[in-house]
Protein backbone atom coordinates (compact mmCIF):
# COMPACT_ATOMS: atom_id res chain seq x y z
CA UNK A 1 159.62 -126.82 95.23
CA UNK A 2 158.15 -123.36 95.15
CA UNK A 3 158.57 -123.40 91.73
CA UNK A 4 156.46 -126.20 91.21
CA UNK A 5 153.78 -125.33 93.81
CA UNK A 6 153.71 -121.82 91.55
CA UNK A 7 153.31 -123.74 88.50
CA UNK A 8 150.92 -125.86 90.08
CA UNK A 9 148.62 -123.04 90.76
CA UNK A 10 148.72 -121.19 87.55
CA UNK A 11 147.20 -124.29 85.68
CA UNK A 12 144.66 -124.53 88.48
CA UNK A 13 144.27 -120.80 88.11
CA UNK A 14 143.97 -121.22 83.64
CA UNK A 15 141.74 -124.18 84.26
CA UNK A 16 139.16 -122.32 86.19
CA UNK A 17 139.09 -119.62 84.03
CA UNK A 18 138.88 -121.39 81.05
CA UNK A 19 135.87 -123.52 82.85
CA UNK A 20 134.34 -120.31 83.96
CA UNK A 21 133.98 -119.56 80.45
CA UNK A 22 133.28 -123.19 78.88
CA UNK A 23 130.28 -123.91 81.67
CA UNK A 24 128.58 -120.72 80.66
CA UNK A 25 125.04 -122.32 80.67
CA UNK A 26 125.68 -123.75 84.62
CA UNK A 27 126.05 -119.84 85.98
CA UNK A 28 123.65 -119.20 88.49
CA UNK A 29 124.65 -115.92 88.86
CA UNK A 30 125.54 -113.16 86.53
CA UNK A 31 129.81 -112.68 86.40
CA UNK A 32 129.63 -109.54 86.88
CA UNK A 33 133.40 -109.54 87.48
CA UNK A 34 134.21 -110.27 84.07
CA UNK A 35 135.52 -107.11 82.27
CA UNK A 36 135.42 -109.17 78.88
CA UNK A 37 132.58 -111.30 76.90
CA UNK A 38 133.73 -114.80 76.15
CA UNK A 39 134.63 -114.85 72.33
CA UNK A 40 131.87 -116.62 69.92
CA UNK A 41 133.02 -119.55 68.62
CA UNK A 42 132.11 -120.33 65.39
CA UNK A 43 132.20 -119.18 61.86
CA UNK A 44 130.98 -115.48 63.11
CA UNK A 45 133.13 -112.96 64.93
CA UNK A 46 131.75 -109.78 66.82
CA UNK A 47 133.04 -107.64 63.73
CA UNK A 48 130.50 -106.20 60.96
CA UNK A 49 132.55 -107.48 58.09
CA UNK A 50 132.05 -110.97 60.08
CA UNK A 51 128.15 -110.34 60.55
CA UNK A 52 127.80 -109.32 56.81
CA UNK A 53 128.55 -112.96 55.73
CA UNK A 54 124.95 -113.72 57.09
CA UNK A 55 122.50 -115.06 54.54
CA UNK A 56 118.77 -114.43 54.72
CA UNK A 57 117.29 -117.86 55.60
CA UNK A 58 114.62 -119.52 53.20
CA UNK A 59 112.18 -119.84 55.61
CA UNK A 60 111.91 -116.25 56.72
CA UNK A 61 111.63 -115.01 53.11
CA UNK A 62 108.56 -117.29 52.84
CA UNK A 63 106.73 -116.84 56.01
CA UNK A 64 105.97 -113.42 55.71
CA UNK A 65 103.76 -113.26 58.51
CA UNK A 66 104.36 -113.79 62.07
CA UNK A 67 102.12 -113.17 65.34
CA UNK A 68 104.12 -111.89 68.75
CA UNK A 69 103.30 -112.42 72.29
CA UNK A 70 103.69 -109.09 73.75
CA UNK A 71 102.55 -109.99 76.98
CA UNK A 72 103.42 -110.13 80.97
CA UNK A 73 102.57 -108.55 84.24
CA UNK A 74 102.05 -104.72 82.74
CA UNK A 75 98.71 -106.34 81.46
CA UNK A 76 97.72 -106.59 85.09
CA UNK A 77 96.02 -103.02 85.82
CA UNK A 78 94.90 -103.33 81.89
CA UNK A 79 96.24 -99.69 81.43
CA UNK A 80 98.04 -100.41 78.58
CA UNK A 81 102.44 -100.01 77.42
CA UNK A 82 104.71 -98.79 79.81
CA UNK A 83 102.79 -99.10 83.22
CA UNK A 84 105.44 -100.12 84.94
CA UNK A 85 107.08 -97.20 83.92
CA UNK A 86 104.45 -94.62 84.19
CA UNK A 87 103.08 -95.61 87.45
CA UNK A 88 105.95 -94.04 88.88
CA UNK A 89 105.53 -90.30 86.99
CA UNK A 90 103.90 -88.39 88.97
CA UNK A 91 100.61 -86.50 87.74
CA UNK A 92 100.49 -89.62 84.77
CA UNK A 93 97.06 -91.14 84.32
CA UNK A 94 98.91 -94.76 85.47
CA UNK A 95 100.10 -92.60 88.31
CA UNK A 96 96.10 -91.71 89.41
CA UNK A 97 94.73 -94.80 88.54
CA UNK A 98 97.26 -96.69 90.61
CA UNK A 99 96.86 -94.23 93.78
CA UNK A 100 92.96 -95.61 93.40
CA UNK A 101 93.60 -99.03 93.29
CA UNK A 102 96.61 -100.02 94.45
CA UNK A 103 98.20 -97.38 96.85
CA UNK A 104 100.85 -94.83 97.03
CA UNK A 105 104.06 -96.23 95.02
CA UNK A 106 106.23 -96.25 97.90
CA UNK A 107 104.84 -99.15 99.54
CA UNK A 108 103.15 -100.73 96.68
CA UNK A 109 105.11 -100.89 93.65
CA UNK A 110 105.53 -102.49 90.82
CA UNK A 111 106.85 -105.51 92.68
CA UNK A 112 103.50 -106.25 94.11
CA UNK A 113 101.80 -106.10 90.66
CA UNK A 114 104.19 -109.19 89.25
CA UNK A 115 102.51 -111.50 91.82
CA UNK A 116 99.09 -110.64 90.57
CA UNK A 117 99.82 -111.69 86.92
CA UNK A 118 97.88 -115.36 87.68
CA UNK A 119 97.05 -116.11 83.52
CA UNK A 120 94.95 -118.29 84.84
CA UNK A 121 93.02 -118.33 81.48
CA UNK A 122 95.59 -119.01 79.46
CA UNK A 123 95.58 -121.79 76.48
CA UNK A 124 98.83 -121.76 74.73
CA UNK A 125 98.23 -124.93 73.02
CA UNK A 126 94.70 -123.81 71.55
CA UNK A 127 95.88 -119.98 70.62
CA UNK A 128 98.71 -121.87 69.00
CA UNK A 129 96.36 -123.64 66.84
CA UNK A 130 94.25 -120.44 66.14
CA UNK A 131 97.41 -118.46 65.00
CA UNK A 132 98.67 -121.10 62.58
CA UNK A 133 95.09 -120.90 61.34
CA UNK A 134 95.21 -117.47 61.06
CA UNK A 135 98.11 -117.29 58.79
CA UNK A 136 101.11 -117.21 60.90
CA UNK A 137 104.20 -118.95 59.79
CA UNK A 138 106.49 -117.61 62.69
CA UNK A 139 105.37 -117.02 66.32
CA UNK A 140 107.51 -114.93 69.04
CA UNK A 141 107.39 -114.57 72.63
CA UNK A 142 108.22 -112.15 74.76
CA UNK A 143 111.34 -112.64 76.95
CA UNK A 144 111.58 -109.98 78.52
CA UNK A 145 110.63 -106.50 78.72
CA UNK A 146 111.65 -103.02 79.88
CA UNK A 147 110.42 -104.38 83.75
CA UNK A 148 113.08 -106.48 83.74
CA UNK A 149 110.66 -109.14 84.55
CA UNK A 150 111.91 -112.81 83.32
CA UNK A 151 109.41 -114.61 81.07
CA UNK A 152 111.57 -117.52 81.34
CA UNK A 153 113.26 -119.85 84.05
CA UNK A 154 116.05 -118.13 84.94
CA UNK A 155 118.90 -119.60 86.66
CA UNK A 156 120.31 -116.10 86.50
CA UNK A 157 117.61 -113.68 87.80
CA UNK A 158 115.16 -114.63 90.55
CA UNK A 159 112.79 -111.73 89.06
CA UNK A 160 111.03 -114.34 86.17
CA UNK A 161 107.90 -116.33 85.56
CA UNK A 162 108.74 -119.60 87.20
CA UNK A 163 109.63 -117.82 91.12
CA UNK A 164 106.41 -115.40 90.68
CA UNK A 165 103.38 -114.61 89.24
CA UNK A 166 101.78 -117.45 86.95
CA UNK A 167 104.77 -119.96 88.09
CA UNK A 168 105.29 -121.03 84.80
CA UNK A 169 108.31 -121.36 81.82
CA UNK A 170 105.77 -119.03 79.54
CA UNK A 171 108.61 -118.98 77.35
CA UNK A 172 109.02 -122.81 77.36
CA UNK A 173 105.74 -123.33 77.01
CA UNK A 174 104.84 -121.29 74.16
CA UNK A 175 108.23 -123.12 72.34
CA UNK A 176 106.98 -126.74 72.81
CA UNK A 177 103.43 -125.09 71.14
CA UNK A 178 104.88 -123.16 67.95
CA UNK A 179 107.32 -126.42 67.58
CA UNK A 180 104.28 -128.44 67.95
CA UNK A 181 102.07 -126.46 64.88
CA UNK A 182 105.20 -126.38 62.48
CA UNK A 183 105.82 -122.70 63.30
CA UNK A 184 109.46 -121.18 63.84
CA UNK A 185 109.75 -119.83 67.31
CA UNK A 186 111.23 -116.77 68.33
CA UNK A 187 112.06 -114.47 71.45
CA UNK A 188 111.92 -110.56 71.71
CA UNK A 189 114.33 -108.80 74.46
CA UNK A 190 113.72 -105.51 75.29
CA UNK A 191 116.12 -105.66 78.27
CA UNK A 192 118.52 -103.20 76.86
CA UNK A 193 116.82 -99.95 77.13
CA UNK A 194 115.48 -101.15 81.05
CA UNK A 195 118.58 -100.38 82.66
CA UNK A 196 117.48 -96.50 81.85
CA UNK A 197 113.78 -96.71 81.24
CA UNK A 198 113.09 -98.22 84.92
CA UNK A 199 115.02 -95.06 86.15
CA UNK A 200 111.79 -93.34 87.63
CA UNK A 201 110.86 -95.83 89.80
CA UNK A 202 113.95 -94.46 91.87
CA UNK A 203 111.79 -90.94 92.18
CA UNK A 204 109.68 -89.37 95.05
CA UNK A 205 106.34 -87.06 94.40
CA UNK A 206 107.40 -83.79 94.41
CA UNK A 207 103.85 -82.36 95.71
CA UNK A 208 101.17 -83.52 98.27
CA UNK A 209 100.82 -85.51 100.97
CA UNK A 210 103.69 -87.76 100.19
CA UNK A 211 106.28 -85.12 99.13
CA UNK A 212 109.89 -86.64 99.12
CA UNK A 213 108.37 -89.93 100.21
CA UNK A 214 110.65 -92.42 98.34
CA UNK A 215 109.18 -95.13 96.21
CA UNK A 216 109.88 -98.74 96.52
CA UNK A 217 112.86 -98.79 94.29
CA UNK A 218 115.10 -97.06 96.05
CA UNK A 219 115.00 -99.63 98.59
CA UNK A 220 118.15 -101.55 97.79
CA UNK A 221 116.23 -105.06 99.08
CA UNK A 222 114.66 -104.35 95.14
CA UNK A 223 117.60 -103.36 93.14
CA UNK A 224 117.86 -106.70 91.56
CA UNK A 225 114.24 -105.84 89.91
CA UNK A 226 114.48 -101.71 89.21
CA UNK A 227 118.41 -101.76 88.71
CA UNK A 228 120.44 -99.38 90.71
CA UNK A 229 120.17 -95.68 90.35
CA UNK A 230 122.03 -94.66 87.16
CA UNK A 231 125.03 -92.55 87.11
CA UNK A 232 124.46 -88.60 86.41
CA UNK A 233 124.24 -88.34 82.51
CA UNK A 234 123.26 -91.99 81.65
CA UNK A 235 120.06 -91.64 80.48
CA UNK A 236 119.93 -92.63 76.83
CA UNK A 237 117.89 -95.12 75.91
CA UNK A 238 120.70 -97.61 76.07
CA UNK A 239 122.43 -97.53 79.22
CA UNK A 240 126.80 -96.30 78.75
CA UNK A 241 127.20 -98.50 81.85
CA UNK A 242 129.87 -101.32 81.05
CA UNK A 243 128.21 -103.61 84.14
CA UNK A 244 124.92 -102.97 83.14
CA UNK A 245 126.37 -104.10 79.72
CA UNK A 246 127.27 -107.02 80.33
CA UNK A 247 124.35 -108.27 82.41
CA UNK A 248 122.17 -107.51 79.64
CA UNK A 249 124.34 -110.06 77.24
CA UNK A 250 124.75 -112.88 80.00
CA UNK A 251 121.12 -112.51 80.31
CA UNK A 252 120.32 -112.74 76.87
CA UNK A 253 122.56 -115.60 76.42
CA UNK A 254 121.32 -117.37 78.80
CA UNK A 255 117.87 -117.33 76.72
CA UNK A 256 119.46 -118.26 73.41
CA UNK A 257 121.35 -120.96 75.41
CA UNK A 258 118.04 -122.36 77.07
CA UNK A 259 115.47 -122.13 73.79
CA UNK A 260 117.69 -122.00 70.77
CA UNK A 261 115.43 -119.68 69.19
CA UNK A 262 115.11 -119.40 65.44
CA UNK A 263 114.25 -115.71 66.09
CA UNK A 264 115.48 -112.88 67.97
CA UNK A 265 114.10 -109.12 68.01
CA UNK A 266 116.38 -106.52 70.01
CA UNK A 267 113.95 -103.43 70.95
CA UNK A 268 116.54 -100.88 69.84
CA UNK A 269 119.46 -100.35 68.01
CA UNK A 270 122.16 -103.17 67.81
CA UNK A 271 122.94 -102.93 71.44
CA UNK A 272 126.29 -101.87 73.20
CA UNK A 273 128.64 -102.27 70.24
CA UNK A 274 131.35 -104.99 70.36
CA UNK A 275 129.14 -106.56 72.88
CA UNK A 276 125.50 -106.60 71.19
CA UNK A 277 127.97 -107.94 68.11
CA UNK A 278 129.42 -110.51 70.53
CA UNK A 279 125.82 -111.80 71.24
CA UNK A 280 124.89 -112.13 67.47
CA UNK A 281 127.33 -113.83 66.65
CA UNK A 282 127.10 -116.11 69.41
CA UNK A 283 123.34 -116.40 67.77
CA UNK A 284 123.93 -117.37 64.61
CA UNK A 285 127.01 -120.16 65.69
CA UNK A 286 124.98 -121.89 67.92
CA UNK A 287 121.90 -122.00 65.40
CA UNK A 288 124.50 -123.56 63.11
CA UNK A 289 125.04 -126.23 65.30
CA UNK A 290 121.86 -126.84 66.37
CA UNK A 291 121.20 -127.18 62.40
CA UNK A 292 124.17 -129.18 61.01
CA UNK A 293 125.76 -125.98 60.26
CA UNK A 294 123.09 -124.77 58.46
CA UNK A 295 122.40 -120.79 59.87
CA UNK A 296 118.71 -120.20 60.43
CA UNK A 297 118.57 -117.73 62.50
CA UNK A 298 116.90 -114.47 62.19
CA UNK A 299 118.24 -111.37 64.39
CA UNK A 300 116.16 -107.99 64.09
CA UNK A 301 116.96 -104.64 65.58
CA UNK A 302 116.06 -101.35 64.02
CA UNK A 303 118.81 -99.45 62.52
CA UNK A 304 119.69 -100.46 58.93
CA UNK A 305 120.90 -104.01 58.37
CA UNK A 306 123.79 -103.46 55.73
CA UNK A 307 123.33 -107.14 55.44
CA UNK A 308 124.15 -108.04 58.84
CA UNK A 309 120.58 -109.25 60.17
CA UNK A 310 117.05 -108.05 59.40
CA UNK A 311 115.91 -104.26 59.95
CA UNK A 312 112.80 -103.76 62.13
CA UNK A 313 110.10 -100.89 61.32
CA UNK A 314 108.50 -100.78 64.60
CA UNK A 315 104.66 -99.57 63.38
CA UNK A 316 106.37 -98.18 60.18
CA UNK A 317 106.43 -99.40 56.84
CA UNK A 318 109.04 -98.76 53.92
CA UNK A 319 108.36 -96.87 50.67
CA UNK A 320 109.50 -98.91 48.25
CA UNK A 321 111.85 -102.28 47.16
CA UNK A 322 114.26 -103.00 50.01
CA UNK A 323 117.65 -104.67 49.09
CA UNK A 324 117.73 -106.66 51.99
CA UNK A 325 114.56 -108.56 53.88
CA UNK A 326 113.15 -106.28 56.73
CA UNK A 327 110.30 -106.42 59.25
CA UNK A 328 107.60 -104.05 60.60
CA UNK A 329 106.28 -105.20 63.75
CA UNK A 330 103.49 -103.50 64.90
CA UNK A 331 100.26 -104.01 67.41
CA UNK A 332 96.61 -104.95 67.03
CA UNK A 333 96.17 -102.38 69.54
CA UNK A 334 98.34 -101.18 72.48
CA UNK A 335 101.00 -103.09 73.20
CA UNK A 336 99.43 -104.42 76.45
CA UNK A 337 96.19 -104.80 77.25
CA UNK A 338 94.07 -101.41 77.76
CA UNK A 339 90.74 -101.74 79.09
CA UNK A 340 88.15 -100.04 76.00
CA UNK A 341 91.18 -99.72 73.22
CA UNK A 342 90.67 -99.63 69.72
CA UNK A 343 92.07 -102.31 67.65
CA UNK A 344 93.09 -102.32 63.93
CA UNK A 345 89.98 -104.08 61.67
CA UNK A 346 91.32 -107.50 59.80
CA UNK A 347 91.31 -105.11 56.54
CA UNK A 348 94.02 -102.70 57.65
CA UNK A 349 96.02 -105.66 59.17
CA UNK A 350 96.21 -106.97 55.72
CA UNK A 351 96.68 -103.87 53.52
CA UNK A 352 99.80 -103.36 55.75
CA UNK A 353 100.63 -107.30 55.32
CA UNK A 354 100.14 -107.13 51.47
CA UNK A 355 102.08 -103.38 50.95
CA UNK A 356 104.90 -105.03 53.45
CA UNK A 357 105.51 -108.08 51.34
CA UNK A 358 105.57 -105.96 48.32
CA UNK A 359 108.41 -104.16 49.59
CA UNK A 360 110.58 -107.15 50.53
CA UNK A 361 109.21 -107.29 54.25
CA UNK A 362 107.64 -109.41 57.16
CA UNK A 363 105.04 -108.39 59.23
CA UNK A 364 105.45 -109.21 62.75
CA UNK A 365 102.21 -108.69 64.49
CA UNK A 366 101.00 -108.46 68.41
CA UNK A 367 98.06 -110.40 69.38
CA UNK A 368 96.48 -108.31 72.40
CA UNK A 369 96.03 -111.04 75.28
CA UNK A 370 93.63 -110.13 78.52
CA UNK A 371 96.08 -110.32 81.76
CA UNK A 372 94.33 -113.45 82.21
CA UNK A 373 95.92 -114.95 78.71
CA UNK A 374 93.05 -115.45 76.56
CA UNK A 375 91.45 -113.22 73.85
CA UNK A 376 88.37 -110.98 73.83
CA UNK A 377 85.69 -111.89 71.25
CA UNK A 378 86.71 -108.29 69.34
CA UNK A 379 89.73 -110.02 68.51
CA UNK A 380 88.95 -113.30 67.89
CA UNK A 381 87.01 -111.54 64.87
CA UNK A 382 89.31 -110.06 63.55
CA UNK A 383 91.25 -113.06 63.76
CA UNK A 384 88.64 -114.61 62.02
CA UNK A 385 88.74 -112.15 59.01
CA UNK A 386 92.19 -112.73 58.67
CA UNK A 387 92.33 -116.09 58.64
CA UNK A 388 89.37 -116.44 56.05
CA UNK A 389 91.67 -114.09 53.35
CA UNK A 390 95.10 -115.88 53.94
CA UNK A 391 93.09 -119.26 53.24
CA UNK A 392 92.05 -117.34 50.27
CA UNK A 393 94.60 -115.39 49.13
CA UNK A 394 97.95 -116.43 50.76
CA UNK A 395 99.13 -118.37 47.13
CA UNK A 396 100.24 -114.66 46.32
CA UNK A 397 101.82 -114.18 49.75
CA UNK A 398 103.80 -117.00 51.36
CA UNK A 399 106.71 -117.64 49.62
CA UNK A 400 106.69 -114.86 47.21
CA UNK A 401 109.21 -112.43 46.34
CA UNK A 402 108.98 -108.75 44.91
CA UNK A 403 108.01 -107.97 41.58
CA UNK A 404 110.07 -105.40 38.99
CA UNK A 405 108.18 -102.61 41.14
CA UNK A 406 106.41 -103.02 44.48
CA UNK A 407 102.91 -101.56 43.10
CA UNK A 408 101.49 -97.85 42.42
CA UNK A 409 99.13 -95.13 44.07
CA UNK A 410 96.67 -93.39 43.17
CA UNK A 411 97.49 -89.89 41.26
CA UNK A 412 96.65 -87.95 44.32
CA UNK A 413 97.87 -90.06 47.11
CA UNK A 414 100.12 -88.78 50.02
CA UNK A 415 103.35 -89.40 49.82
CA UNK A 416 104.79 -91.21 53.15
CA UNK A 417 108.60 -91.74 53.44
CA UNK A 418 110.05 -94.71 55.29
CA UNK A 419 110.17 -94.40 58.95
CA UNK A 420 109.09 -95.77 61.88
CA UNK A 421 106.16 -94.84 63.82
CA UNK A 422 104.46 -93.69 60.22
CA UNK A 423 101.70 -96.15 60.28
CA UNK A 424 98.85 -93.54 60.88
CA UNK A 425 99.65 -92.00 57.87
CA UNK A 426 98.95 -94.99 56.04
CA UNK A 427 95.53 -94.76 53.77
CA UNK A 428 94.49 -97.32 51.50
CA UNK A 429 91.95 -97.40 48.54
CA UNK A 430 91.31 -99.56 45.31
CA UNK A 431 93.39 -97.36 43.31
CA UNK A 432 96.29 -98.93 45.60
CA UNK A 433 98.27 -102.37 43.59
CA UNK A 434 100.40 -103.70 45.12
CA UNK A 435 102.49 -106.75 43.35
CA UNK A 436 104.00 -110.32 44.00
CA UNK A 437 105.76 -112.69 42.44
CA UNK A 438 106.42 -116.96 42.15
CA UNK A 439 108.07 -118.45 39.76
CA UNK A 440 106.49 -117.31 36.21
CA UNK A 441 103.03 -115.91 38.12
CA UNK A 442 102.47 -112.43 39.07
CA UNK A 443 100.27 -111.46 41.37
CA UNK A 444 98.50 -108.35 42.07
CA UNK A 445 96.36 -107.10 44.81
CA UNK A 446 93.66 -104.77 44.72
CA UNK A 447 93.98 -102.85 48.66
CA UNK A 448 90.19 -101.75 48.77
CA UNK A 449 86.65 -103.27 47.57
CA UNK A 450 86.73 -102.08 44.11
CA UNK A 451 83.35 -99.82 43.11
CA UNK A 452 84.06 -100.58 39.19
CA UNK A 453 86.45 -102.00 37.47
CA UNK A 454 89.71 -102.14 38.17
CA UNK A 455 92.23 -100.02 36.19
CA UNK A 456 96.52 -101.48 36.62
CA UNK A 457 98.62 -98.64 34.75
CA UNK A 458 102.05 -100.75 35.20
CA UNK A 459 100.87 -103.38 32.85
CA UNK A 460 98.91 -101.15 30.03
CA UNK A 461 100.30 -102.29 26.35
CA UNK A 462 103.92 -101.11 25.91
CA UNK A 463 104.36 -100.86 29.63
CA UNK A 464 108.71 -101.38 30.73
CA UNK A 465 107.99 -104.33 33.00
CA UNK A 466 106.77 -107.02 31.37
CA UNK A 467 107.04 -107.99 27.37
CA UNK A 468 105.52 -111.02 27.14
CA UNK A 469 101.44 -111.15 26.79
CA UNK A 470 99.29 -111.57 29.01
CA UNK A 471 97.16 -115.59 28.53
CA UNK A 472 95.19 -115.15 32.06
CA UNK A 473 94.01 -113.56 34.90
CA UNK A 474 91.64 -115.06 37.91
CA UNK A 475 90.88 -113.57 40.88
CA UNK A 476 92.04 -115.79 44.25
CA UNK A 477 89.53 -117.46 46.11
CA UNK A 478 87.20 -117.24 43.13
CA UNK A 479 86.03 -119.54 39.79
CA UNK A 480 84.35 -116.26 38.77
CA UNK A 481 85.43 -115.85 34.76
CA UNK A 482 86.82 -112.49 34.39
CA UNK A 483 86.70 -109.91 31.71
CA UNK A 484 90.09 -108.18 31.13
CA UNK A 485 91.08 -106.24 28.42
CA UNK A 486 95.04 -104.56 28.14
CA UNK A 487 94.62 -100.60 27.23
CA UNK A 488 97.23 -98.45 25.96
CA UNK A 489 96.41 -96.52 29.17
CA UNK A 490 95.86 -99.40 31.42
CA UNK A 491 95.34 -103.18 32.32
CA UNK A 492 91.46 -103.32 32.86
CA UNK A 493 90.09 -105.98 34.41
CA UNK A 494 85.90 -105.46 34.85
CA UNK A 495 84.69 -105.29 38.32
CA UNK A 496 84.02 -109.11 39.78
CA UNK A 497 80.04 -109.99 39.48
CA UNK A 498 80.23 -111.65 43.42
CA UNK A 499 82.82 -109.84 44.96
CA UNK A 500 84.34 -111.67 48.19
CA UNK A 501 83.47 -110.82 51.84
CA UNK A 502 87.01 -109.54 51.87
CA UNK A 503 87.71 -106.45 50.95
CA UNK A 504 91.75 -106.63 49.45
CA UNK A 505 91.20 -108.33 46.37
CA UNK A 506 94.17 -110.68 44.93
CA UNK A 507 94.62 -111.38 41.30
CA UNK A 508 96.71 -114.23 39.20
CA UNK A 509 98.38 -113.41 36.38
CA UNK A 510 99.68 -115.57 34.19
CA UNK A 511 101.89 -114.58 30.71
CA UNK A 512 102.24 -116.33 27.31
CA UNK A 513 105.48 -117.66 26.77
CA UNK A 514 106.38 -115.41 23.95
CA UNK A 515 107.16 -111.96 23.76
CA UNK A 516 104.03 -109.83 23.14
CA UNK A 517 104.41 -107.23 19.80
């Protein structure tokens, strides 16, 4: 009899285990007593050689162009990235500016800003509109960032959109508007490095009035929104703390689970070994099966990609060909709003977009929103401009793939490696080609308003690239004739007689179907 009662309870024991792991999406809390991650299953394991069986999905090799949501309650006191952060460091400008407005830190912290986020002026389904206009082929929301602040609705966390501030499924919403345009939708997490990054919230001034005072965060009634204090000596930017760990990936699950994204961007490296690996995999099997087993899914984090997903450039750009597909993402402006910023002109949005897809890359792109949601009339014009030259010009762009060589500088021209961060080293002139190819077309782009005509070394007579003789060139988003003439020195083609209101000029090329001699 005891026997059986035994044997009894070690099925009951398997079965709820086993439905603890199977019922993953019904949690309403995070498991925090699980010292393992379930195991994907699928055709993906959390194992590199695994991950480097991913392919590179058509439809991100086209789009080359994608516009990001970068947006949530640090728009609030419109002072820009990292306020929730910086509000809490002492002596910071955030730090002043919030004494002024809000109070002293220790009774009104960042918890208090959430609830002001309203967005009452926010018009997903007519920005949508606007964005596919624009160009975009891809559009991302935020999911969460560093504030651990929930841009979804979260059976998990009571810290998210639908419980506070605008009391809405921002993510949901913006999903049901990209699906609506034809756009693929896609999430960014940033939850990784907030375990860390919230970590001086848990301070006290150290001068003045309120010396040793402690702010809000340290009350443990808020620990669910500023995390616990970390241990002594965790403070990269990735936390080493296994709990902490595994939050972030039931978290993150949860918003693959809820969305099935086509996209997903990691703000740092591949997170937390075995267990960022874990969560990939997961990402890729259940796009399969939401896709007849076809895998489109996109996963970006920035380290190199060895195959295994796509490499992000956050505000960088690479020097030449990649092997693999790879993606800068960078920002209009700041990354939140910033009352009296300065935002990149439609021209250097599009040299960057046109040297990116040279190079085998994406450009993933943040559209500045007001805390209320919608878009000053600065940016709506540059919108505009870029809009008008993708109409143009984007034959050359969507779709296309590298040429022989991405393009060539002038004689004199900076060099700038490949790294993040380097886009303020970035200068473009006329003397900049760039090159793309379809099929049996080339195309070439001109990166500044040319001043006479236009002079393309790589395809002089004789050059190594291409044999065959050139039978045309036209200028996109023109029926202007053109005069060309190939150089021993130089392709020459004479400086257009109406030159466009853009200023990054894109050329066809087409060859004869015989070898040139």
């Amino acid at each position: 009899m005891r026997r059986n009662q035994l044997f009894r309870l070690s099925i009951v024991t398997l079965l709820l285990m086993l439905c603890s792991f199977g019922a993953f999406a019904q949690l309403d809390h995070y498991p925090a007593h699980f010292d393992t991650i379930p195991y994907p299953k699928g055709k993906f394991k959390p194992t590199d050689q695994s991950l480097m069986q991913y392919k590179y999905p058509k439809w991100f090799r086209d789009a080359k162009f994608g516009i990001w949501a970068h947006w949530g309650p640090q728009a609030v006191p419109e002072q820009g990235d990292w306020y929730a952060r910086k509000m809490y460091q002492e002596g910071s400008t955030e730090y002043i500016d919030h004494l002024k407005r809000y109070g002293h830190p220790s009774k009104f912290g960042y918890k208090d800003i959430i609830p002001l986020w309203k967005a009452q002026k926010w018009d997903p389904a007519k920005l949508m509109a606007l964005y596919k206009k624009v160009g975009a082929k891809y559009f991302v929301s935020m999911g969460v960032h560093h504030d651990d602040f929930f841009l979804w609705n979260s059976k998990l966390h009571k810290w998210n959109a639908v419980n506070y501030g605008p009391h809405k499924d921002v993510v949901g919403i913006w999903e049901k508007e990209a699906r609506k345009e034809g756009l693929h939708f896609g999430v960014s997490e940033h939850l990784g490095a907030s375990y860390t990054w919230f970590q001086k919230a848990h301070s006290a001034d150290t001068t003045g009035p309120m010396k040793g005072v402690p702010y809000d965060a340290n009350n443990p009634k808020y620990f669910d929104l500023y995390h616990r204090k970390a241990a002594p000596g965790d403070n990269g930017w990735l936390t080493n703390n296994p709990e902490w760990q595994h939050e972030w990936y039931y978290s993150i699950r949860e918003l693959i689970d809820k969305y099935h994204p086509d996209f997903l961007y990691s703000d740092s490296a591949l997170p937390f070994g075995n267990i960022g690996r874990s969560l990939i995999a997961h990402f890729y099997n259940d796009n399969m099966a939401q896709h007849d087993g076809q895998l489109e899914a996109v996963y970006t984090c920035k380290e190199p990609s060895q195959g295994r997903f796509v490499q992000d450039m956050e505000r960088g750009v690479m020097d030449t060909i990649s092997q693999y597909p790879w993606q800068t993402d960078t920002s209009i402006g700041d990354w939140f709003y910033r009352t009296g910023q300065q935002y990149k002109s439609a021209t250097e949005i599009i040299q960057m977009l046109v040297d990116i897809v040279s190079k085998n890359g994406n450009l993933l792109i943040n559209v500045v929103q007001t805390p209320e949601g919608n878009l000053e009339p600065d940016m709506l014009h540059i919108l505009h401009g870029i809009a008008q030259w993708t109409a143009a010009n984007g034959e050359g762009i969507y779709g296309s793939r590298p040429w022989k060589i991405y393009g060539e500088n002038p004689a004199n021209a900076k060099e700038v490696k490949s790294a993040m961060f380097n886009e303020s080293k970035l200068q473009y002139s006329a003397q900049d080609i760039r090159f793309t190819t379809k099929g049996k077309t080339l195309y070439a782009f001109c990166l500044g308003q040319p001043t006479g005509a236009i002079r393309i070394v790589s395809l002089r007579k004789n050059n190594p690239y291409e044999k065959k003789a050139i039978a045309s060139i036209t200028m996109l988003g023109s029926k202007e004739h053109l005069g060309w003439h190939q150089q021993d020195d130089a392709l020459v083609i004479d400086k257009p007689a109406v030159l466009p209101a853009w200023k990054v000029l894109g050329f066809r090329i087409q060859f004869n179907t015989l070898v040139s001699h």
